[in-house]
PDB file of N, CA and C in Angstrom:
ATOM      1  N   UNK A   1      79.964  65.772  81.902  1.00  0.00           N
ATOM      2  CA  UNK A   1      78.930  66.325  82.775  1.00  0.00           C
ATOM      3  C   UNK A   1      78.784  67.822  82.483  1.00  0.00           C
ATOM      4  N   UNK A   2      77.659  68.046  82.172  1.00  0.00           N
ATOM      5  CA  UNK A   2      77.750  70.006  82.051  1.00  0.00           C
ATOM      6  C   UNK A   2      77.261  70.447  83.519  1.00  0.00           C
ATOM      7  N   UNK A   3      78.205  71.727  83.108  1.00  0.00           N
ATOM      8  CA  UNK A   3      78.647  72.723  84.321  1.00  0.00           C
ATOM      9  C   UNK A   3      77.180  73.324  84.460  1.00  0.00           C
ATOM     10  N   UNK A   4      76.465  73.840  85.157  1.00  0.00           N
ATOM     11  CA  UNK A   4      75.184  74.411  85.697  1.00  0.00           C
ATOM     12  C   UNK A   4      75.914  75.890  86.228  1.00  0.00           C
ATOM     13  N   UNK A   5      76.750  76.071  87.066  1.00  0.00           N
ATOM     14  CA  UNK A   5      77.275  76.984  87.442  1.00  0.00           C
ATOM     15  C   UNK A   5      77.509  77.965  86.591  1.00  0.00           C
ATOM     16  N   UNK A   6      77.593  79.061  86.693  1.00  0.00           N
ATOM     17  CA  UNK A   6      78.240  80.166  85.409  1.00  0.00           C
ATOM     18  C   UNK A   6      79.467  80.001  85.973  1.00  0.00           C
ATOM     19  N   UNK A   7      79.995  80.835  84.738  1.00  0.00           N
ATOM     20  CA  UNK A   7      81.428  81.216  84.315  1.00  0.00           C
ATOM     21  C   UNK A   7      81.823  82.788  84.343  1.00  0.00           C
ATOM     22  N   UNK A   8      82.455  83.210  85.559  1.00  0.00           N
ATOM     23  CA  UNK A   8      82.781  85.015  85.622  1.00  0.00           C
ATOM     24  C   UNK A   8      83.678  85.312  84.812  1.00  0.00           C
ATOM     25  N   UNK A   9      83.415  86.282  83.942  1.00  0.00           N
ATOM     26  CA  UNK A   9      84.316  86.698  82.753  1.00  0.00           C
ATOM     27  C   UNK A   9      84.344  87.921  83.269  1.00  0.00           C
ATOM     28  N   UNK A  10      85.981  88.636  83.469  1.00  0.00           N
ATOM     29  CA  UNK A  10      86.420  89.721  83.898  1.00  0.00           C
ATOM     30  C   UNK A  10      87.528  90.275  82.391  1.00  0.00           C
ATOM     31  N   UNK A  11      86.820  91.472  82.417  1.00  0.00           N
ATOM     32  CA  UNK A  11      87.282  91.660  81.272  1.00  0.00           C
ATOM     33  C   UNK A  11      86.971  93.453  80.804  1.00  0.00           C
ATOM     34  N   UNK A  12      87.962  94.306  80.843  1.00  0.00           N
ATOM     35  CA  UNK A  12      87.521  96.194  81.033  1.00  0.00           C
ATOM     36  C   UNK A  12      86.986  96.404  79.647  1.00  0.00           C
ATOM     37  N   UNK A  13      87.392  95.808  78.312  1.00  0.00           N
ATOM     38  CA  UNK A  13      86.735  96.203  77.203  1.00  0.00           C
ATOM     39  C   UNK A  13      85.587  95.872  76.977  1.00  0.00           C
ATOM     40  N   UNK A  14      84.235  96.864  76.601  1.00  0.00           N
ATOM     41  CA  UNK A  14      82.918  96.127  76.624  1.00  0.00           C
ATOM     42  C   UNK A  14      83.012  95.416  75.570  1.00  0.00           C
ATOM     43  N   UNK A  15      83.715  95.355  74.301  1.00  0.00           N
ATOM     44  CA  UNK A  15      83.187  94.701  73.162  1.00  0.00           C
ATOM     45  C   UNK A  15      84.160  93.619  73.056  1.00  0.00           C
ATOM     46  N   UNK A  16      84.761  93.288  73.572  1.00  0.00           N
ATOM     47  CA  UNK A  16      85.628  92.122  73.636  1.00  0.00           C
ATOM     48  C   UNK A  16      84.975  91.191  74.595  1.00  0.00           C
ATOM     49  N   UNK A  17      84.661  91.919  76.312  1.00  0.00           N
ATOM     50  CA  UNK A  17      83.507  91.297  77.039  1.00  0.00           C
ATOM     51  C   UNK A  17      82.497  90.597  76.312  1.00  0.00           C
ATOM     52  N   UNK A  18      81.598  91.802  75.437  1.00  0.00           N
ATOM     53  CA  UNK A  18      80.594  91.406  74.827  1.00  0.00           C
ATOM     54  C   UNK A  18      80.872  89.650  74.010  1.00  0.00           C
ATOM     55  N   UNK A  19      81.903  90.131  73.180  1.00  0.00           N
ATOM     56  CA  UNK A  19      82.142  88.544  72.417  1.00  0.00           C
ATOM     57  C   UNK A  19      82.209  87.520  73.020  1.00  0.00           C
ATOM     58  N   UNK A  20      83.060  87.620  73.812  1.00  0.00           N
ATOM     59  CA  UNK A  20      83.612  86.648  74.669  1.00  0.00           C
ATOM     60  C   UNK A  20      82.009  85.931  75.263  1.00  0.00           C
ATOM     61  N   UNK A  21      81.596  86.660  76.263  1.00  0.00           N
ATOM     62  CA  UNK A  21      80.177  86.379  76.753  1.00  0.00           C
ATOM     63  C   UNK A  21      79.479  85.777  75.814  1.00  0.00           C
ATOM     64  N   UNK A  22      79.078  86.544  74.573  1.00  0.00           N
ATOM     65  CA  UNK A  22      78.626  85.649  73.770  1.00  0.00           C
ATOM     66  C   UNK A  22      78.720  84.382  73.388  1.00  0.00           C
ATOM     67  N   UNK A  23      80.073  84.609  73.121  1.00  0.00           N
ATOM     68  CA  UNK A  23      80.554  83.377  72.712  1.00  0.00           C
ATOM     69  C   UNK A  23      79.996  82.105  73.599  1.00  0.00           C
ATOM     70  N   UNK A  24      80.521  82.614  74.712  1.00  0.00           N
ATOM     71  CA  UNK A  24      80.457  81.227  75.753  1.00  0.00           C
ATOM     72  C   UNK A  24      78.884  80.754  76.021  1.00  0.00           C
ATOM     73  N   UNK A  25      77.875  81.785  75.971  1.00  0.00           N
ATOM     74  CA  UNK A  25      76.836  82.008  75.903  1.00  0.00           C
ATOM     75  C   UNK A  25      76.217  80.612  74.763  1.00  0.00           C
ATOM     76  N   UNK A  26      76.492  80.893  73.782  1.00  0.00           N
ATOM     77  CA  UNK A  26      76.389  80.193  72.944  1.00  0.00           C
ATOM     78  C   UNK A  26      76.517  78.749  72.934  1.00  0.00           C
ATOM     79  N   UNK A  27      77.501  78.535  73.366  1.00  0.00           N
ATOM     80  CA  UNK A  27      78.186  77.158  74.045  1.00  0.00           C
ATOM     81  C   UNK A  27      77.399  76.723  75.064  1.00  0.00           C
ATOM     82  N   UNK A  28      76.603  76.922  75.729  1.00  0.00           N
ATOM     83  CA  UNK A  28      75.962  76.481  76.285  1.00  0.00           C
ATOM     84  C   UNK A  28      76.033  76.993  77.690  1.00  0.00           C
ATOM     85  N   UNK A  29      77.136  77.802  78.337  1.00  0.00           N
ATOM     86  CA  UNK A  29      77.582  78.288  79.373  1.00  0.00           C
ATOM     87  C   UNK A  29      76.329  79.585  79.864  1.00  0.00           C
ATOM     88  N   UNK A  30      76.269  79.688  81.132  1.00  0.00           N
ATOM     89  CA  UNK A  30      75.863  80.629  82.028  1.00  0.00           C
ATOM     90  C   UNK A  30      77.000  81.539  82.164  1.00  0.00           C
ATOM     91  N   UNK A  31      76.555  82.915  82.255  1.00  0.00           N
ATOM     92  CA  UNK A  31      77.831  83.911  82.185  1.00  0.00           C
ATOM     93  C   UNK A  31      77.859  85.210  83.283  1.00  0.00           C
ATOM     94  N   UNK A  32      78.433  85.227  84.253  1.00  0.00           N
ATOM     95  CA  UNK A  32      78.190  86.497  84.909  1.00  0.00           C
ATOM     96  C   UNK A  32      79.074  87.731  84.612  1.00  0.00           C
ATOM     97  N   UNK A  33      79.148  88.196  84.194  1.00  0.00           N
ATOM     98  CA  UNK A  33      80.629  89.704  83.617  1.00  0.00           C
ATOM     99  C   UNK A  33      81.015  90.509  84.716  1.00  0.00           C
ATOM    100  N   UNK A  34      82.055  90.486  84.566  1.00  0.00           N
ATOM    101  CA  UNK A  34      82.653  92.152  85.638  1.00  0.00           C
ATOM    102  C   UNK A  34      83.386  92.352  84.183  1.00  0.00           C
ATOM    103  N   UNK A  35      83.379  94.154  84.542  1.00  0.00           N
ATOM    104  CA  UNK A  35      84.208  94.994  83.426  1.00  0.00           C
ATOM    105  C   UNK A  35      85.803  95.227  84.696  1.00  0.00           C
ATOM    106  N   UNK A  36      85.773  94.986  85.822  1.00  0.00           N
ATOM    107  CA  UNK A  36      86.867  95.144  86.551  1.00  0.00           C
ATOM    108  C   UNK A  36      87.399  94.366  88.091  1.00  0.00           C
ATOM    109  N   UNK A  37      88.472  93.896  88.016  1.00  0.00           N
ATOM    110  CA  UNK A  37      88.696  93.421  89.373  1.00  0.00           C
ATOM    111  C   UNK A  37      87.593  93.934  90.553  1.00  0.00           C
ATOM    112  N   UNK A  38      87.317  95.130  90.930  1.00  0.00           N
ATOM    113  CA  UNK A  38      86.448  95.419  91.998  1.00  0.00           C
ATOM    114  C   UNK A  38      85.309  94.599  91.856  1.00  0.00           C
ATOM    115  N   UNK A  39      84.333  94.486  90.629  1.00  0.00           N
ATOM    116  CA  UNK A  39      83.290  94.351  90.755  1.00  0.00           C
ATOM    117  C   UNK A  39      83.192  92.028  90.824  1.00  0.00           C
ATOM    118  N   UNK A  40      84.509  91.999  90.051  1.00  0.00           N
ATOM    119  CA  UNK A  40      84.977  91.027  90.426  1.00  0.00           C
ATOM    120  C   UNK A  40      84.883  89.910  91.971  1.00  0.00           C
ATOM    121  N   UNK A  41      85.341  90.934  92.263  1.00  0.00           N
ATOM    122  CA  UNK A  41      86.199  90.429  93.944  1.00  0.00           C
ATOM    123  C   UNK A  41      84.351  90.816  94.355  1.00  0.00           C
ATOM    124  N   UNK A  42      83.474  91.567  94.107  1.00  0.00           N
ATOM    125  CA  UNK A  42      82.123  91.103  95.102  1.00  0.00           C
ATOM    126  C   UNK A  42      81.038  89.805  94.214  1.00  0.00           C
ATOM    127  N   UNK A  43      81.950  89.565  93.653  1.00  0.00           N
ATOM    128  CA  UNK A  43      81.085  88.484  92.810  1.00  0.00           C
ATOM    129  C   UNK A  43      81.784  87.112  93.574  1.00  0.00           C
ATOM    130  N   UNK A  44      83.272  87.155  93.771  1.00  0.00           N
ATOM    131  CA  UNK A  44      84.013  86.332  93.691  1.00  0.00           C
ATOM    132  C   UNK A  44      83.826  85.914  95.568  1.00  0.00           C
ATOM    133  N   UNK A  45      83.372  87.574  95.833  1.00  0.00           N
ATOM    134  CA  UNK A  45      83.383  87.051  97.658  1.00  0.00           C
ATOM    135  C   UNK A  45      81.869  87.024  98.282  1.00  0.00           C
ATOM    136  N   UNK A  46      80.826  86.741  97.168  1.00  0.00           N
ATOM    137  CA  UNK A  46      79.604  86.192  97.669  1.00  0.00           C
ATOM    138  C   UNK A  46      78.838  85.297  97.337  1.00  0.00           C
ATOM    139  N   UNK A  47      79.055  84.761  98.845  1.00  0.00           N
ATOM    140  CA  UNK A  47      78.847  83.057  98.774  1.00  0.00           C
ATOM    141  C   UNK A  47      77.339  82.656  98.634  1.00  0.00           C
ATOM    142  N   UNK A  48      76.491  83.312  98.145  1.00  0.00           N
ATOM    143  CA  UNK A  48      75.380  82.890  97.473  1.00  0.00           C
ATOM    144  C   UNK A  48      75.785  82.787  96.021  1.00  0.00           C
ATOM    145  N   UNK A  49      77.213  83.054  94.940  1.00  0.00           N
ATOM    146  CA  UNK A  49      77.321  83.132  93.719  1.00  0.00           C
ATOM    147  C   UNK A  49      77.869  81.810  93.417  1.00  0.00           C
ATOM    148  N   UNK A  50      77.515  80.830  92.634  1.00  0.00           N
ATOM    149  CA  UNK A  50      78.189  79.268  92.648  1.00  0.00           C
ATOM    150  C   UNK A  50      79.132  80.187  90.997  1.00  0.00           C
ATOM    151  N   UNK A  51      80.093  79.403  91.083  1.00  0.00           N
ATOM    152  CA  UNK A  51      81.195  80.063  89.981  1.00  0.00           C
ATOM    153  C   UNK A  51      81.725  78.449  89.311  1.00  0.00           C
ATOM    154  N   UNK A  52      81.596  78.655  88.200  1.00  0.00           N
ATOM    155  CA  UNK A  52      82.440  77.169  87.842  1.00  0.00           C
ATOM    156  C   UNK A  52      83.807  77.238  87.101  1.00  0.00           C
ATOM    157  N   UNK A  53      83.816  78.622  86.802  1.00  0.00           N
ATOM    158  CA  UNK A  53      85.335  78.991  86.242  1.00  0.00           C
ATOM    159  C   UNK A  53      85.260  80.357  86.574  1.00  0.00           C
ATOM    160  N   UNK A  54      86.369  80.854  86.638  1.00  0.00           N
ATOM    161  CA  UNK A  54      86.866  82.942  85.964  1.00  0.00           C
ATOM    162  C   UNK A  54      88.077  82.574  84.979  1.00  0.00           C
ATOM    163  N   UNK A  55      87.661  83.676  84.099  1.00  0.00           N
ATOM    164  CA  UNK A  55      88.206  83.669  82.740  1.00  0.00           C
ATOM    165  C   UNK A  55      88.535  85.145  82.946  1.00  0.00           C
ATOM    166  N   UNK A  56      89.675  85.582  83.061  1.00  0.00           N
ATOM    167  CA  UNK A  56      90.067  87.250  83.649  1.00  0.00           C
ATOM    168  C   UNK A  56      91.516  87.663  82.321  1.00  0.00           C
ATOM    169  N   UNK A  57      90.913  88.683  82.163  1.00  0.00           N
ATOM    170  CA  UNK A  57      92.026  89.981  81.205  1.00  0.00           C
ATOM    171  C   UNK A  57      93.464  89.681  81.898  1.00  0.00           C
ATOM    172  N   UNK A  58      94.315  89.752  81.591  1.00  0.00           N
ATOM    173  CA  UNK A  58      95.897  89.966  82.382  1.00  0.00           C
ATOM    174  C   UNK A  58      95.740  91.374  82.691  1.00  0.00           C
ATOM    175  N   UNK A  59      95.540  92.644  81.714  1.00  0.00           N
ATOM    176  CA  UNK A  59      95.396  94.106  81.604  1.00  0.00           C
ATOM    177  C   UNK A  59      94.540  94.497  82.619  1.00  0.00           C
ATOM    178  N   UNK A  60      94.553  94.722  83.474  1.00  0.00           N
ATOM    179  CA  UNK A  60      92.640  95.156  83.979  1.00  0.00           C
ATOM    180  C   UNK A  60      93.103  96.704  84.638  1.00  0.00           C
ATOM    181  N   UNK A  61      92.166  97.522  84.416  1.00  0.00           N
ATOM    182  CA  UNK A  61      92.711  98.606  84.862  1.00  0.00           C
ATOM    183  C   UNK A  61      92.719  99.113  86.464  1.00  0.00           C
ATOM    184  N   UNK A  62      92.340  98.600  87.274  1.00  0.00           N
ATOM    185  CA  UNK A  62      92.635  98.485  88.927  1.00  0.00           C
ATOM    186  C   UNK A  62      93.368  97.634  89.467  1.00  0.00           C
ATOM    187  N   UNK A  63      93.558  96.800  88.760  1.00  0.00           N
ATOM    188  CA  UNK A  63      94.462  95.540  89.299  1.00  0.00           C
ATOM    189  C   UNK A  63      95.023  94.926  88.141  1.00  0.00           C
ATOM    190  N   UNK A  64      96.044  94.265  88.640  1.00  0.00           N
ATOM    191  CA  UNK A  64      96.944  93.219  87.726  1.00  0.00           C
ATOM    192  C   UNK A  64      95.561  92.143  87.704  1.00  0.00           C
ATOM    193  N   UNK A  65      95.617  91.411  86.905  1.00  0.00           N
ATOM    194  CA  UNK A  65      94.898  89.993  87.054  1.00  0.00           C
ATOM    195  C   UNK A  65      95.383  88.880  87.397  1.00  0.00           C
ATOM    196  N   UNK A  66      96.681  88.735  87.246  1.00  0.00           N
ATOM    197  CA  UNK A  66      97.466  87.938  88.120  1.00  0.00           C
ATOM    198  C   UNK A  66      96.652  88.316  90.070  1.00  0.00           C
ATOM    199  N   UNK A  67      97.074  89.018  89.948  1.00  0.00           N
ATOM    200  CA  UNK A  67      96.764  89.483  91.727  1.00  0.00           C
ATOM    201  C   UNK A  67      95.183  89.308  91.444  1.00  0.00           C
ATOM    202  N   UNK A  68      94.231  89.464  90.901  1.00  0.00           N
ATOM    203  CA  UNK A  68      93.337  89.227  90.973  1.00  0.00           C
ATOM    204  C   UNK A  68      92.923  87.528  91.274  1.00  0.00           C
ATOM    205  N   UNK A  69      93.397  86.839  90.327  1.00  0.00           N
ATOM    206  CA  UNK A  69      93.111  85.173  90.588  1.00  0.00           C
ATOM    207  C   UNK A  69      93.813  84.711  92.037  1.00  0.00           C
ATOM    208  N   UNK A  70      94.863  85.959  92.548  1.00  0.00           N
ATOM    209  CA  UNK A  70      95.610  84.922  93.820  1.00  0.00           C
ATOM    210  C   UNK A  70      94.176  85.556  94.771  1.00  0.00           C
ATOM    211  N   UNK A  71      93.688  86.567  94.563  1.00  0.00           N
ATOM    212  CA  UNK A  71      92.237  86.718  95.344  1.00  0.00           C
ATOM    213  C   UNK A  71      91.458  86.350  95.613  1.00  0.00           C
ATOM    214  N   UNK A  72      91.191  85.424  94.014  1.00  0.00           N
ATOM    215  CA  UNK A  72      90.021  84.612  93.381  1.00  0.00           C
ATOM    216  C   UNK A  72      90.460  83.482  94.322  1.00  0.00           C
ATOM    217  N   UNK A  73      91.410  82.998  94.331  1.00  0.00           N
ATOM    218  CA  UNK A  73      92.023  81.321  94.766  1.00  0.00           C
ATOM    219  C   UNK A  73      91.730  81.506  96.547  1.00  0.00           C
ATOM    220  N   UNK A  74      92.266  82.692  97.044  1.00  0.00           N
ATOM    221  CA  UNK A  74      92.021  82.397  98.411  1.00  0.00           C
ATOM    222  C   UNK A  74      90.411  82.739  98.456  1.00  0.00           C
ATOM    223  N   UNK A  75      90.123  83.561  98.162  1.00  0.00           N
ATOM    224  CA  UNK A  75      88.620  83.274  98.357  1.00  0.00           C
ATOM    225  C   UNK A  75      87.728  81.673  97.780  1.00  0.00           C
ATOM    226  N   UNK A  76      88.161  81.205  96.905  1.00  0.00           N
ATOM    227  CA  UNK A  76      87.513  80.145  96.409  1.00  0.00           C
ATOM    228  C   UNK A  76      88.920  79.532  95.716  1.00  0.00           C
ATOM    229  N   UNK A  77      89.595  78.041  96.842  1.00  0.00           N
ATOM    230  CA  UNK A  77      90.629  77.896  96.542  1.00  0.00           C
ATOM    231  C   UNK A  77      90.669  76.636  95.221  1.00  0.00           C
ATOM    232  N   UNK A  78      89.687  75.910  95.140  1.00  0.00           N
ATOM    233  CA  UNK A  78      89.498  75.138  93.745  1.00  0.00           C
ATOM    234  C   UNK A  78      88.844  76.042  92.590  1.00  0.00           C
ATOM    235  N   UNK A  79      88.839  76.969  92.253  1.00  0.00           N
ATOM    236  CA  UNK A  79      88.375  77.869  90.965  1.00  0.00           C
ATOM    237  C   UNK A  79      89.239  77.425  89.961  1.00  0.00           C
ATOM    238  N   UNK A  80      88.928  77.150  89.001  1.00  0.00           N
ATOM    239  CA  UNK A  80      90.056  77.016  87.698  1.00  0.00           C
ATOM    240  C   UNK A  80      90.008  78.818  87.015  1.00  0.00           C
ATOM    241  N   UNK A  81      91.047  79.054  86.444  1.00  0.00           N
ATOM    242  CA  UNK A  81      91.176  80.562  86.017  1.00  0.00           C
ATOM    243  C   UNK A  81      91.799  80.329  85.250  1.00  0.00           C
ATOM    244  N   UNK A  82      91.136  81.210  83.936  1.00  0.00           N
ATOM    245  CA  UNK A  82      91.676  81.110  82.629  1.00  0.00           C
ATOM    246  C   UNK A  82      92.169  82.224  82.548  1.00  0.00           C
ATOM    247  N   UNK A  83      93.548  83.004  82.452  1.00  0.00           N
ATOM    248  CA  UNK A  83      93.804  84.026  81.659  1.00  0.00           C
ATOM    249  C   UNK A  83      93.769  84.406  79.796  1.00  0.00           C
ATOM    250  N   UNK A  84      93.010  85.208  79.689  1.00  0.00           N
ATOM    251  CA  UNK A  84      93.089  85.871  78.573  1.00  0.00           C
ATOM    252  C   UNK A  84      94.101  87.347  78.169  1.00  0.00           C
ATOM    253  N   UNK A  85      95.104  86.502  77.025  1.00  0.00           N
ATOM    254  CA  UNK A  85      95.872  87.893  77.205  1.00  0.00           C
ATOM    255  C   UNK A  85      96.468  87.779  75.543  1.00  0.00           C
ATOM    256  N   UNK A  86      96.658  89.463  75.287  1.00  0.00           N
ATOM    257  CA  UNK A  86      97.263  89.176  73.543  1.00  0.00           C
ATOM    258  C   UNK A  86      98.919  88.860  73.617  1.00  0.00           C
ATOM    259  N   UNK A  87      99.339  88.746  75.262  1.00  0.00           N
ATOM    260  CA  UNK A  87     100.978  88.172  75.246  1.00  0.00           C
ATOM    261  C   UNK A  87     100.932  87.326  75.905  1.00  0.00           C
ATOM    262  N   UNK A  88     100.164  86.071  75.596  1.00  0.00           N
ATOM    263  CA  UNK A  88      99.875  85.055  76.447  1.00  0.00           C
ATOM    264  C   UNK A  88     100.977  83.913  76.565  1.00  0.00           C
ATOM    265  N   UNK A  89     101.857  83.838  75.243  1.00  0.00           N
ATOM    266  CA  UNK A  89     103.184  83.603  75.291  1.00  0.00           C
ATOM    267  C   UNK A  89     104.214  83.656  76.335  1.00  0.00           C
ATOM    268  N   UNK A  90     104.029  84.535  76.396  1.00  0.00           N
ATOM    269  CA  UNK A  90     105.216  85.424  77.576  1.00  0.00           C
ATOM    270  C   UNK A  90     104.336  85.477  78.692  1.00  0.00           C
ATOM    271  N   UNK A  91     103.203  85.290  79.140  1.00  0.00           N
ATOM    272  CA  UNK A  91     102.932  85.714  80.541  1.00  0.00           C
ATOM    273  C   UNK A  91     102.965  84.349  81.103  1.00  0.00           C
ATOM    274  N   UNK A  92     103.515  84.744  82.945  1.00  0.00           N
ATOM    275  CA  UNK A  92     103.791  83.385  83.318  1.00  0.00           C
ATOM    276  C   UNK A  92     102.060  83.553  84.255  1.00  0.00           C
ATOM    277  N   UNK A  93     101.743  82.423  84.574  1.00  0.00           N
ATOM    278  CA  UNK A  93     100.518  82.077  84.992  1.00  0.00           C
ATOM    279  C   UNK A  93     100.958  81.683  86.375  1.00  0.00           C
ATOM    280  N   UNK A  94     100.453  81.881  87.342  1.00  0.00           N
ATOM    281  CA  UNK A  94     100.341  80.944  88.732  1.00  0.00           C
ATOM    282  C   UNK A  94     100.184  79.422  88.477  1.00  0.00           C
ATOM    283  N   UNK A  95     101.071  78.556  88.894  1.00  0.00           N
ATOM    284  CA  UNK A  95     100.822  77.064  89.310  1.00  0.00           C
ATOM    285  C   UNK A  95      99.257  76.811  88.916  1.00  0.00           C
ATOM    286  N   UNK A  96      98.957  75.722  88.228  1.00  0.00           N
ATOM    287  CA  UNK A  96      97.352  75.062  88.563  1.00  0.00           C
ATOM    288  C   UNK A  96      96.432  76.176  87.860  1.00  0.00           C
ATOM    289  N   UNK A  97      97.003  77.519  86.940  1.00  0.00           N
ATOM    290  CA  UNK A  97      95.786  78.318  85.973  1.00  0.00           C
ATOM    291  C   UNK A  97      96.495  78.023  84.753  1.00  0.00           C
ATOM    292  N   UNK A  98      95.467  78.448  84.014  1.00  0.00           N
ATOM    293  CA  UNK A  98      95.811  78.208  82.704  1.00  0.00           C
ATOM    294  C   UNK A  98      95.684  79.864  81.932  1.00  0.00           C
ATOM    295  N   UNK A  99      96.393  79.824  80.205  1.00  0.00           N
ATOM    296  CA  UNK A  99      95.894  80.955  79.524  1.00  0.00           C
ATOM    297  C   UNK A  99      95.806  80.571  78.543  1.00  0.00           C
ATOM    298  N   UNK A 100      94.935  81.400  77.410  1.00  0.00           N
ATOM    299  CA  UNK A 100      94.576  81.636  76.042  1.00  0.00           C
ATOM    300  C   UNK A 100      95.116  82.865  75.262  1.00  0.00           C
ATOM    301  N   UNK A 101      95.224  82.762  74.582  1.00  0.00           N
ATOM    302  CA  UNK A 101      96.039  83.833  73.603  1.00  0.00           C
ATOM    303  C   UNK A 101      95.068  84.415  72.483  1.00  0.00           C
ATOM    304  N   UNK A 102      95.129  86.137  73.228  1.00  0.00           N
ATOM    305  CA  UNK A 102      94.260  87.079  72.051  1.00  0.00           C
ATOM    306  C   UNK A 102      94.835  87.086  70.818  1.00  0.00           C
ATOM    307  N   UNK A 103      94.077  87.015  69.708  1.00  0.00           N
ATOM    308  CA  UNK A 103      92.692  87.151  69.643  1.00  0.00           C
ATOM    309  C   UNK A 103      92.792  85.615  69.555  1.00  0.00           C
ATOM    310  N   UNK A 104      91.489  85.166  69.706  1.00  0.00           N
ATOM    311  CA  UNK A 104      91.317  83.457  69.625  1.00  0.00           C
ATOM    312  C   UNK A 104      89.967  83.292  68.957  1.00  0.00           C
ATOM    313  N   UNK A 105      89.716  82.196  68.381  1.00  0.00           N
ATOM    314  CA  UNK A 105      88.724  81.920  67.602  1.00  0.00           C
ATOM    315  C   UNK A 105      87.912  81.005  68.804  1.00  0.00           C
ATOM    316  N   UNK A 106      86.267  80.883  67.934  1.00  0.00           N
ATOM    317  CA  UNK A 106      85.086  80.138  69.134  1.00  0.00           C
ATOM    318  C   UNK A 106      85.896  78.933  69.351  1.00  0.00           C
ATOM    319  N   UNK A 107      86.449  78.034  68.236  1.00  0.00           N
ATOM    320  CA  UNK A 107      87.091  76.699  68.686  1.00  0.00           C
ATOM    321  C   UNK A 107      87.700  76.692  69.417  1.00  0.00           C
ATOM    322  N   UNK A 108      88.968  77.708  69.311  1.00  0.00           N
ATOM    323  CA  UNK A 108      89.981  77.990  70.490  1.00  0.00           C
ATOM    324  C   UNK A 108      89.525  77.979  71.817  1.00  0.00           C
ATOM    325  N   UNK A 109      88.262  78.919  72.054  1.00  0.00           N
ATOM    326  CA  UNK A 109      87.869  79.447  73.266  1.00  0.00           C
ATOM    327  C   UNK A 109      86.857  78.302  73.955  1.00  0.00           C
ATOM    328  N   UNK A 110      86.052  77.229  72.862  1.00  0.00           N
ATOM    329  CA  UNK A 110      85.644  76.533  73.507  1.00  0.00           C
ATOM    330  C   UNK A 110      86.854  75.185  73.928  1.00  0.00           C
ATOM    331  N   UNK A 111      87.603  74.597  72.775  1.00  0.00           N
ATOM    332  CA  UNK A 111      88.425  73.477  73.425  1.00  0.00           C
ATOM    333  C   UNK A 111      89.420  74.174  74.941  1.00  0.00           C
ATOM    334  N   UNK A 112      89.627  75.291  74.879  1.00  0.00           N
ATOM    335  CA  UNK A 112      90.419  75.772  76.604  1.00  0.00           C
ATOM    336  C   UNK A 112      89.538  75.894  77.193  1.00  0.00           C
ATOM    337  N   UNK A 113      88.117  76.264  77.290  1.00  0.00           N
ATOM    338  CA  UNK A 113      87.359  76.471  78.454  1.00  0.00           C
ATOM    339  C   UNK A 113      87.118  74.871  78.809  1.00  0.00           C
ATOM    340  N   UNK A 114      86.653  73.913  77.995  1.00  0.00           N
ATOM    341  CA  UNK A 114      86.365  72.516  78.436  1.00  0.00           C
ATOM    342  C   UNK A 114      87.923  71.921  78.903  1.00  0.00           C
ATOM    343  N   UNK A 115      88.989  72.171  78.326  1.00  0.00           N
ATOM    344  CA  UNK A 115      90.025  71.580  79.069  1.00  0.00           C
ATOM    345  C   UNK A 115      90.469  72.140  80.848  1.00  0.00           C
ATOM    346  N   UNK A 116      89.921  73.698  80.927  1.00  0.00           N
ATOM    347  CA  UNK A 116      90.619  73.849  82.448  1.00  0.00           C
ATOM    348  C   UNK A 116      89.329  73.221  82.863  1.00  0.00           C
ATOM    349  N   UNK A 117      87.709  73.043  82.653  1.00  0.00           N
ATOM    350  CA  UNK A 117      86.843  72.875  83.340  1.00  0.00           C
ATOM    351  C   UNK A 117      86.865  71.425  83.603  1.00  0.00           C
ATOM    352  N   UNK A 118      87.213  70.574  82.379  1.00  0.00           N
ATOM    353  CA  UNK A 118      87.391  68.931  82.893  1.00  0.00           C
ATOM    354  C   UNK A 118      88.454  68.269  83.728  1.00  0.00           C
ATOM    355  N   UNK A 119      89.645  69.438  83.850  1.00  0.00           N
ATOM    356  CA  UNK A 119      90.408  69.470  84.674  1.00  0.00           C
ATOM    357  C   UNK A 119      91.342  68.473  84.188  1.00  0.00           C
TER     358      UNK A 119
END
């Protein structure tokens, strides 16, 4: 079934944003961007915005992104959240999110976005 909803990509670098967006763009996805947790959390806490994933930096420069998705979750407690991180190895994720490991190729980025989205 395709997702209609966009996908919030939180993410402080514009040109990594940029790709990324693209990327997903491409794929067929709707995309809304924050460059930071703040702008995040008013995307994430208005309920006219339908969200079908967040795909968030671990790095973000106002907030951890960890603490960001436990934000994301109580505000919208079925969200799937993808972390993106270049120590994705080593970072532990909250229960029920998933991560991807920088840098990643379109295949990469599309087979993890369809696996947290098909659930």
């Amino acid at each position: 079934m395709p997702v209609t909803a966009p996908l919030l990509v939180v993410e402080d670098d514009d040109i990594v944003r940029m790709l990324i967006v693209d990327v997903l763009e491409e794929l067929g996805y709707s995309v809304v961007e924050a460059s930071d947790a703040q702008r995040a959390l008013r995307v994430l806490n208005d309920p006219d915005q339908a969200l079908a994933m967040m795909m968030t930096d671990v790095g973000l420069p106002d907030m951890d992104g960890k603490v960001l998705a436990l934000q994301a979750r109580a505000a919208r407690p079925l969200l799937p959240i993808l972390f993106a991180s270049g120590y994705a190895e080593t970072v532990e994720v909250p229960d029920g999110m998933h991560s991807i490991g920088k840098p990643f190729n379109i295949e990469q980025l599309r087979d993890t976005v369809n696996r947290v989205l098909n659930g």
